[in-house]
N, C-alpha and C. Protein backbone atom coordinates (compact mmCIF):
# COMPACT_ATOMS: atom_id res chain seq x y z
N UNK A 1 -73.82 -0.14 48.36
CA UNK A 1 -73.99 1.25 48.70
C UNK A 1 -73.13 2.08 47.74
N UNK A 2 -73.66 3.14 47.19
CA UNK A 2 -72.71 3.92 46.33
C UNK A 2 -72.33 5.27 47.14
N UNK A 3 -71.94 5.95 46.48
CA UNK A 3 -71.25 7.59 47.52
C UNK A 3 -71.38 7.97 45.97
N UNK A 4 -72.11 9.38 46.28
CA UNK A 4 -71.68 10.47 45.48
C UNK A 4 -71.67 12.08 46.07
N UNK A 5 -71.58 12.87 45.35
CA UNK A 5 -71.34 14.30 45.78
C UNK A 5 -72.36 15.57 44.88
N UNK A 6 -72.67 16.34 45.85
CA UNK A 6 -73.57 17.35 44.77
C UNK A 6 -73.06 18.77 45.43
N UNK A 7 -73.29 20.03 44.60
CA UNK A 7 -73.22 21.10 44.77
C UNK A 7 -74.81 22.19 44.77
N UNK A 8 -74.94 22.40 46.01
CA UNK A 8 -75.85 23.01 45.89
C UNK A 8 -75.71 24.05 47.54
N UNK A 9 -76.85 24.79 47.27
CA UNK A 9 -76.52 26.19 48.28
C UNK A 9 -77.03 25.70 49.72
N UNK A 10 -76.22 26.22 50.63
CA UNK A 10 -76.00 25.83 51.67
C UNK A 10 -77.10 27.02 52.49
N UNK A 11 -77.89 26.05 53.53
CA UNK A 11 -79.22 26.47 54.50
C UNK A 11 -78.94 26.26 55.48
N UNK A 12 -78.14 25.01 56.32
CA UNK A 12 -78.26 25.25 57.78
C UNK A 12 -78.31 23.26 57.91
N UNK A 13 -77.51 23.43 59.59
CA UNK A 13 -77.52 21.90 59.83
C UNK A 13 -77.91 21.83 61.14
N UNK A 14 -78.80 20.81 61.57
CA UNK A 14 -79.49 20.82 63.20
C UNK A 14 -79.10 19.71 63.71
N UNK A 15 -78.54 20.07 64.90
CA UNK A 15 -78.32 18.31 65.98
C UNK A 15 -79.82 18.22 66.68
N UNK A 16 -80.43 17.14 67.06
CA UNK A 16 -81.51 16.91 67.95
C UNK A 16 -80.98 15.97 68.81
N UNK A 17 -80.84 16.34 70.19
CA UNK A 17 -80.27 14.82 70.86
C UNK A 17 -81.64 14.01 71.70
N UNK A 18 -81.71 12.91 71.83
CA UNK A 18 -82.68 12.25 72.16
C UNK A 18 -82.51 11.13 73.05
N UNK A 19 -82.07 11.83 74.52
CA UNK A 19 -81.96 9.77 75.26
C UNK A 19 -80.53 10.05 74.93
N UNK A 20 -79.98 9.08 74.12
CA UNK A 20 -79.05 8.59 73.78
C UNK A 20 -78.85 8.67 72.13
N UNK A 21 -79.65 8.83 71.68
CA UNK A 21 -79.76 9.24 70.11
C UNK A 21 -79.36 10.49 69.69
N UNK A 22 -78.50 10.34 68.58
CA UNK A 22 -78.56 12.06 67.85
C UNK A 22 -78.91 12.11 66.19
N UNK A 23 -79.89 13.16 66.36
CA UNK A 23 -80.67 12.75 65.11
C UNK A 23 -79.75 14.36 64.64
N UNK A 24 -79.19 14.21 63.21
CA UNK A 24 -78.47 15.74 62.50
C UNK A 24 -78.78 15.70 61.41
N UNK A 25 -79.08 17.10 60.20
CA UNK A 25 -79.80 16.93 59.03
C UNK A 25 -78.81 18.45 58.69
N UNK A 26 -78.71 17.95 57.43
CA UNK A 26 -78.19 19.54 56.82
C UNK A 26 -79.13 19.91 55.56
N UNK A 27 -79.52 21.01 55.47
CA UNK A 27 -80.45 21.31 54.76
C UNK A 27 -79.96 22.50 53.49
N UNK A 28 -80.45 22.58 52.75
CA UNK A 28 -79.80 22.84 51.51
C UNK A 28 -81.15 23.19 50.49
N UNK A 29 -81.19 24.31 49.21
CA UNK A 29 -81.69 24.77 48.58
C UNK A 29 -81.59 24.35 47.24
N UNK A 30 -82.87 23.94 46.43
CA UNK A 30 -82.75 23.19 45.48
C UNK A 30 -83.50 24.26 44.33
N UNK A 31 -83.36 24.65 43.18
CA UNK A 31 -84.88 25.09 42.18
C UNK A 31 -85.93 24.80 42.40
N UNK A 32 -86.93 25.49 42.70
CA UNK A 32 -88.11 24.88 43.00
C UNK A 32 -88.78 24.58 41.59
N UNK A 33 -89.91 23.52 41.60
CA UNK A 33 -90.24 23.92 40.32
C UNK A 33 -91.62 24.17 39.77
N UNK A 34 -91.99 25.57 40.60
CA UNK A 34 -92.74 26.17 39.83
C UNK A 34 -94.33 25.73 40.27
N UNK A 35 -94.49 24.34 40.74
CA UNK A 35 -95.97 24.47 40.63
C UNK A 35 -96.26 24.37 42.07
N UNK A 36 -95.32 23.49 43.56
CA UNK A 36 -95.76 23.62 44.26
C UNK A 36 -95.18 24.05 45.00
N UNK A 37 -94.11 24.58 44.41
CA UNK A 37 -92.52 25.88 45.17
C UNK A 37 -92.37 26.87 44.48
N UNK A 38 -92.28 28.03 45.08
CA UNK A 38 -91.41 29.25 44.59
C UNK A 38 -90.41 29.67 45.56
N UNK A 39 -89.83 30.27 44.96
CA UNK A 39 -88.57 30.52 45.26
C UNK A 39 -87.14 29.69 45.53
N UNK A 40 -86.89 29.41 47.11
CA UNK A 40 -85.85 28.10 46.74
C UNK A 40 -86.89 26.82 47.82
N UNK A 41 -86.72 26.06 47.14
CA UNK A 41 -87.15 24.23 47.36
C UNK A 41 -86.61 24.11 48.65
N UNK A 42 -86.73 23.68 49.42
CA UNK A 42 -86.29 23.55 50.74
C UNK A 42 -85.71 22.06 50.59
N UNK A 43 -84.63 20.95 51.05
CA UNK A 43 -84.72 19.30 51.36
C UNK A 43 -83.51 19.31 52.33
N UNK A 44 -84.00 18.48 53.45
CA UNK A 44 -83.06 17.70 54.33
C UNK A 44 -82.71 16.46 53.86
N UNK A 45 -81.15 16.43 54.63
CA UNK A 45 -80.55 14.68 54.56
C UNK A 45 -80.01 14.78 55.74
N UNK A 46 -80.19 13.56 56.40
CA UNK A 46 -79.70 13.52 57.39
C UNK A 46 -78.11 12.71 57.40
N UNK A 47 -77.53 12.84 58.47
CA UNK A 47 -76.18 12.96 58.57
C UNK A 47 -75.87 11.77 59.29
N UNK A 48 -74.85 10.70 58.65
CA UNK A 48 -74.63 9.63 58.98
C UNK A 48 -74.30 10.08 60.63
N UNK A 49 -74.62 9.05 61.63
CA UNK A 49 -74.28 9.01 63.10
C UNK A 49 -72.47 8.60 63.02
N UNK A 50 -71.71 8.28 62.24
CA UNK A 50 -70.52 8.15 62.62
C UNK A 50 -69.65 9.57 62.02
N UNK A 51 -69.89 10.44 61.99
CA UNK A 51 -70.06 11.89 61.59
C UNK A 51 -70.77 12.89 61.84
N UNK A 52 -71.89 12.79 62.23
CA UNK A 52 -72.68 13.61 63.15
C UNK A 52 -72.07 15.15 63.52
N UNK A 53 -71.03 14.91 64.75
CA UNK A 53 -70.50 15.96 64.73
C UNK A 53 -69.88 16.91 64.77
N UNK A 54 -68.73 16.13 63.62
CA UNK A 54 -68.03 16.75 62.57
C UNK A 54 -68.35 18.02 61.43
N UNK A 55 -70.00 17.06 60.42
CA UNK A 55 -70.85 17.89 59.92
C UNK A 55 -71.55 18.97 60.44
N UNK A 56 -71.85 18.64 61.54
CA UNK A 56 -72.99 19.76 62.41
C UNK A 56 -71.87 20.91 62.61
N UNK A 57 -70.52 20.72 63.13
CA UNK A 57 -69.87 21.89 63.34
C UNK A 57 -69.52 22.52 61.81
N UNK A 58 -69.61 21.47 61.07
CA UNK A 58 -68.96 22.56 59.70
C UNK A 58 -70.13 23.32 59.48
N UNK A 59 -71.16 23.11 59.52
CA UNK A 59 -72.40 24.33 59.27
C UNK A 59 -72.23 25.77 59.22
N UNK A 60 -71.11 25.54 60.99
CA UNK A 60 -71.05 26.89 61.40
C UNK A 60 -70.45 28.00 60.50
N UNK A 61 -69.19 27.15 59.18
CA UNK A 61 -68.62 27.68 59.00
C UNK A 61 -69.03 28.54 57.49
N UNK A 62 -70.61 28.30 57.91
CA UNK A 62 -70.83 28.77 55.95
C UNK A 62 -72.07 29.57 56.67
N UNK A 63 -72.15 30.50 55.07
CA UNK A 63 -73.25 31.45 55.15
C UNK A 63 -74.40 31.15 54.47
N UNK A 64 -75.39 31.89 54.91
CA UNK A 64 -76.80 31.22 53.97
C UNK A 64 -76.37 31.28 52.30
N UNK A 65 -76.83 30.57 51.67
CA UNK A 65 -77.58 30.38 50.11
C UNK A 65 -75.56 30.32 49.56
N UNK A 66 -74.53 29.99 50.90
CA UNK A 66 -72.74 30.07 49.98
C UNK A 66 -73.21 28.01 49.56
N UNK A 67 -72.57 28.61 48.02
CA UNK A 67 -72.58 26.87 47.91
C UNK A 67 -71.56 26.06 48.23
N UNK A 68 -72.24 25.13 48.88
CA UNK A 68 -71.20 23.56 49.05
C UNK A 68 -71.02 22.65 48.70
N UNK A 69 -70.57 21.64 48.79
CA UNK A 69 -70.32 20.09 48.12
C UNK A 69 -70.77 19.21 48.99
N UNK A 70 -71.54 18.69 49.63
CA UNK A 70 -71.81 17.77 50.18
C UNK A 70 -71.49 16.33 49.57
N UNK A 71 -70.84 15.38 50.30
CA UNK A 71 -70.68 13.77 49.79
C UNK A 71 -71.65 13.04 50.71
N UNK A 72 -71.75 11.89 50.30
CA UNK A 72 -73.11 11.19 51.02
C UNK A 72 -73.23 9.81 50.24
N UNK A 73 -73.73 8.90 50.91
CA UNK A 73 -73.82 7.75 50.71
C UNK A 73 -75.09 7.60 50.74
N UNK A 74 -75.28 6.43 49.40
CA UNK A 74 -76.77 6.44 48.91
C UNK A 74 -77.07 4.95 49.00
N UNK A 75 -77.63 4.39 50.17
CA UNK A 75 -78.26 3.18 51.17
C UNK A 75 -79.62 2.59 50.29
N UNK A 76 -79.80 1.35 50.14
CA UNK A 76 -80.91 0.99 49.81
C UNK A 76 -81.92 1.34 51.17
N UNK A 77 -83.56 2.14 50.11
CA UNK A 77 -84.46 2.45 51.21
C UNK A 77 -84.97 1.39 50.86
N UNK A 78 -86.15 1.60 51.71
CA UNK A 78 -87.87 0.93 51.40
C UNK A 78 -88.55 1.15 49.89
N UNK A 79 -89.26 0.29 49.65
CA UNK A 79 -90.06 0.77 48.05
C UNK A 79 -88.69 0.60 47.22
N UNK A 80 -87.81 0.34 47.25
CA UNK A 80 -87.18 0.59 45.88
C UNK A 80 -86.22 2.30 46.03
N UNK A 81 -86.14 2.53 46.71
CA UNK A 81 -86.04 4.24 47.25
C UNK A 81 -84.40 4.24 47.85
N UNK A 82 -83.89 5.54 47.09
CA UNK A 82 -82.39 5.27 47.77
C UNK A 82 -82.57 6.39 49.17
N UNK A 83 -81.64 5.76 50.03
CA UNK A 83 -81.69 7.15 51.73
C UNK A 83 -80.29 7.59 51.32
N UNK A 84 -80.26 8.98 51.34
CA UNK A 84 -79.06 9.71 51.37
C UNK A 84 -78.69 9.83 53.26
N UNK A 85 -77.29 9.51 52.94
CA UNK A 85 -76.64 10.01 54.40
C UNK A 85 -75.56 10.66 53.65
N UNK A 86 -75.77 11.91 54.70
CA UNK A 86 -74.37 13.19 54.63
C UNK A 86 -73.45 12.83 55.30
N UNK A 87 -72.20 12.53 54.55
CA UNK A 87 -71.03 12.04 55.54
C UNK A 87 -69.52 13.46 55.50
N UNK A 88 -69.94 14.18 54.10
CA UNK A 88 -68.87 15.66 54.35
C UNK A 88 -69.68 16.38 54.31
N UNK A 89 -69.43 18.12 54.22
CA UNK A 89 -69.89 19.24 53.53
C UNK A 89 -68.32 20.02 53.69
N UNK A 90 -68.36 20.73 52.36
CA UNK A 90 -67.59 21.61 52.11
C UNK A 90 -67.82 22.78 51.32
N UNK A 91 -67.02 23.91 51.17
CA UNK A 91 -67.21 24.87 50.31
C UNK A 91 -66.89 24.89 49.12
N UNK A 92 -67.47 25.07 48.35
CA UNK A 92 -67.18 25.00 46.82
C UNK A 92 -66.59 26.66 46.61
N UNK A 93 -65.00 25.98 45.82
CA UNK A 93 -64.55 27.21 45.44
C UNK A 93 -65.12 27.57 43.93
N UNK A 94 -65.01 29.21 44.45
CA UNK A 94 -66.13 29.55 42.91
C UNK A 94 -65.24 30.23 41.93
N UNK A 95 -64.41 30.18 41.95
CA UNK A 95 -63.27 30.31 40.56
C UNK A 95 -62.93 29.11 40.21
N UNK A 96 -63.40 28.92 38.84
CA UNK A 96 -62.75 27.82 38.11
C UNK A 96 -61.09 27.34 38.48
N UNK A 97 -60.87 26.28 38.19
CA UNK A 97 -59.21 26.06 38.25
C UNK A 97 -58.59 26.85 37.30
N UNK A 98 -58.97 27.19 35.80
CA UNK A 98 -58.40 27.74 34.84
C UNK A 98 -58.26 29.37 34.70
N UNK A 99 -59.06 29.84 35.72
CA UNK A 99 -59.31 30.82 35.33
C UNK A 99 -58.35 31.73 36.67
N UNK A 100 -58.25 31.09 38.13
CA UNK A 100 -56.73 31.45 39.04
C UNK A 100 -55.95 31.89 38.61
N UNK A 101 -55.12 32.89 39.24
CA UNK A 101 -54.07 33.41 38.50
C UNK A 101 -52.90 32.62 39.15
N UNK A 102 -51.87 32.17 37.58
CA UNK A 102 -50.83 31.44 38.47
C UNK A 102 -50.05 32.29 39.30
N UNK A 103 -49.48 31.93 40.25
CA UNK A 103 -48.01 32.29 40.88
C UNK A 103 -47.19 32.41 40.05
N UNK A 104 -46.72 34.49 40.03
CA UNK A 104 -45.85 34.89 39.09
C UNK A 104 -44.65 34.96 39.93
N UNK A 105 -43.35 34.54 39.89
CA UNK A 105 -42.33 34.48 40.08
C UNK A 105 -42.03 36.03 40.97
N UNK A 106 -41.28 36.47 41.89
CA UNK A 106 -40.50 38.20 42.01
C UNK A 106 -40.49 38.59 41.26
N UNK A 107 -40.17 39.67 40.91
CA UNK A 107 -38.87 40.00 40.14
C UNK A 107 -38.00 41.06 41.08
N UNK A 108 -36.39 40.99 40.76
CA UNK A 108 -35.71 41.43 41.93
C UNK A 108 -36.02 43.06 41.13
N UNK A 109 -36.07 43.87 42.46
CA UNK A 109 -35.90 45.28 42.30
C UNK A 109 -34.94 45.75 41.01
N UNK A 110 -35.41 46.66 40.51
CA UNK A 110 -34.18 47.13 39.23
C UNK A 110 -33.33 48.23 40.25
N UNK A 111 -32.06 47.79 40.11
CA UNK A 111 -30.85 48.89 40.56
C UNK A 111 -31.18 50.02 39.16
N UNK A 112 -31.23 50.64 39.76
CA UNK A 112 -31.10 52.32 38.86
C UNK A 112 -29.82 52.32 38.06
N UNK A 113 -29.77 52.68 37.14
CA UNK A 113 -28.90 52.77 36.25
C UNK A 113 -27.34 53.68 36.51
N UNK A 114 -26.37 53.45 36.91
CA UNK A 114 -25.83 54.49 37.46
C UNK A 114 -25.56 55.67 36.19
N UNK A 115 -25.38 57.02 36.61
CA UNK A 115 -25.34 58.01 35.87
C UNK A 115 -24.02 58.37 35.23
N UNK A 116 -24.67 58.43 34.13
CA UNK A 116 -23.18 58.77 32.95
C UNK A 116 -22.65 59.98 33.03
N UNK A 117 -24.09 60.59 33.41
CA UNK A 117 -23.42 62.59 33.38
C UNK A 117 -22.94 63.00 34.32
N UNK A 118 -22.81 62.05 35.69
CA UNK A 118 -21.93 63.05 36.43
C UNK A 118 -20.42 62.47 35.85
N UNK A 119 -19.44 63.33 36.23
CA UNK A 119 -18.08 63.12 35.98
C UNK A 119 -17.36 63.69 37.29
């Protein structure tokens, strides 16, 4: 099994409970391309069950089309086919590291100069 991570814009995550089952998918916006999508591509992955709902509550904490990082583990499917399971989501910060401004030091208040001209 490998794990990797992608950045892409954040749509929305659904619990379905069933019996005893919980089926959760976070859904996310891809480029469409053009011949049998416009606008944004719609794709679900569903959300590993030992995380479930962890992921489902972080949903709450993002807005449509803010991008995130999702990590996920990529399972041998059927056919030759890998199954993504969502095991984080997070927010992708959108300022580069380089480009933050560092932490500039105080500087202590300047005492005023005392005055020469009075006498």
């Amino acid at each position: 099994m490998a794990r990797s991570t992608m950045e892409v814009a954040f749509l929305g995550t659904q619990m379905t409970q069933v019996d005893d089952a919980k089926y959760a998918k976070i859904f996310y916006g891809d480029d469409p391309d053009g011949k049998s999508e416009h606008g944004l591509s719609i794709i679900g992955m569903a959300i590993s069950e030992d995380v479930a709902d962890e992921v489902f509550a972080a949903g709450a904490h993002f807005d449509p089309l803010q991008k995130v990082r999702i990590t996920f583990d990529v399972a041998r499917g059927g056919q030759n086919k890998g199954k993504n399971l969502a095991l984080h989501i997070e927010a992708v910060d959108q300022r580069p590291a380089s480009r933050q401004q560092p932490h500039s030091p105080q500087r202590p208040a300047q005492q005023p100069a005392p005055d020469s001209a009075k006498s």
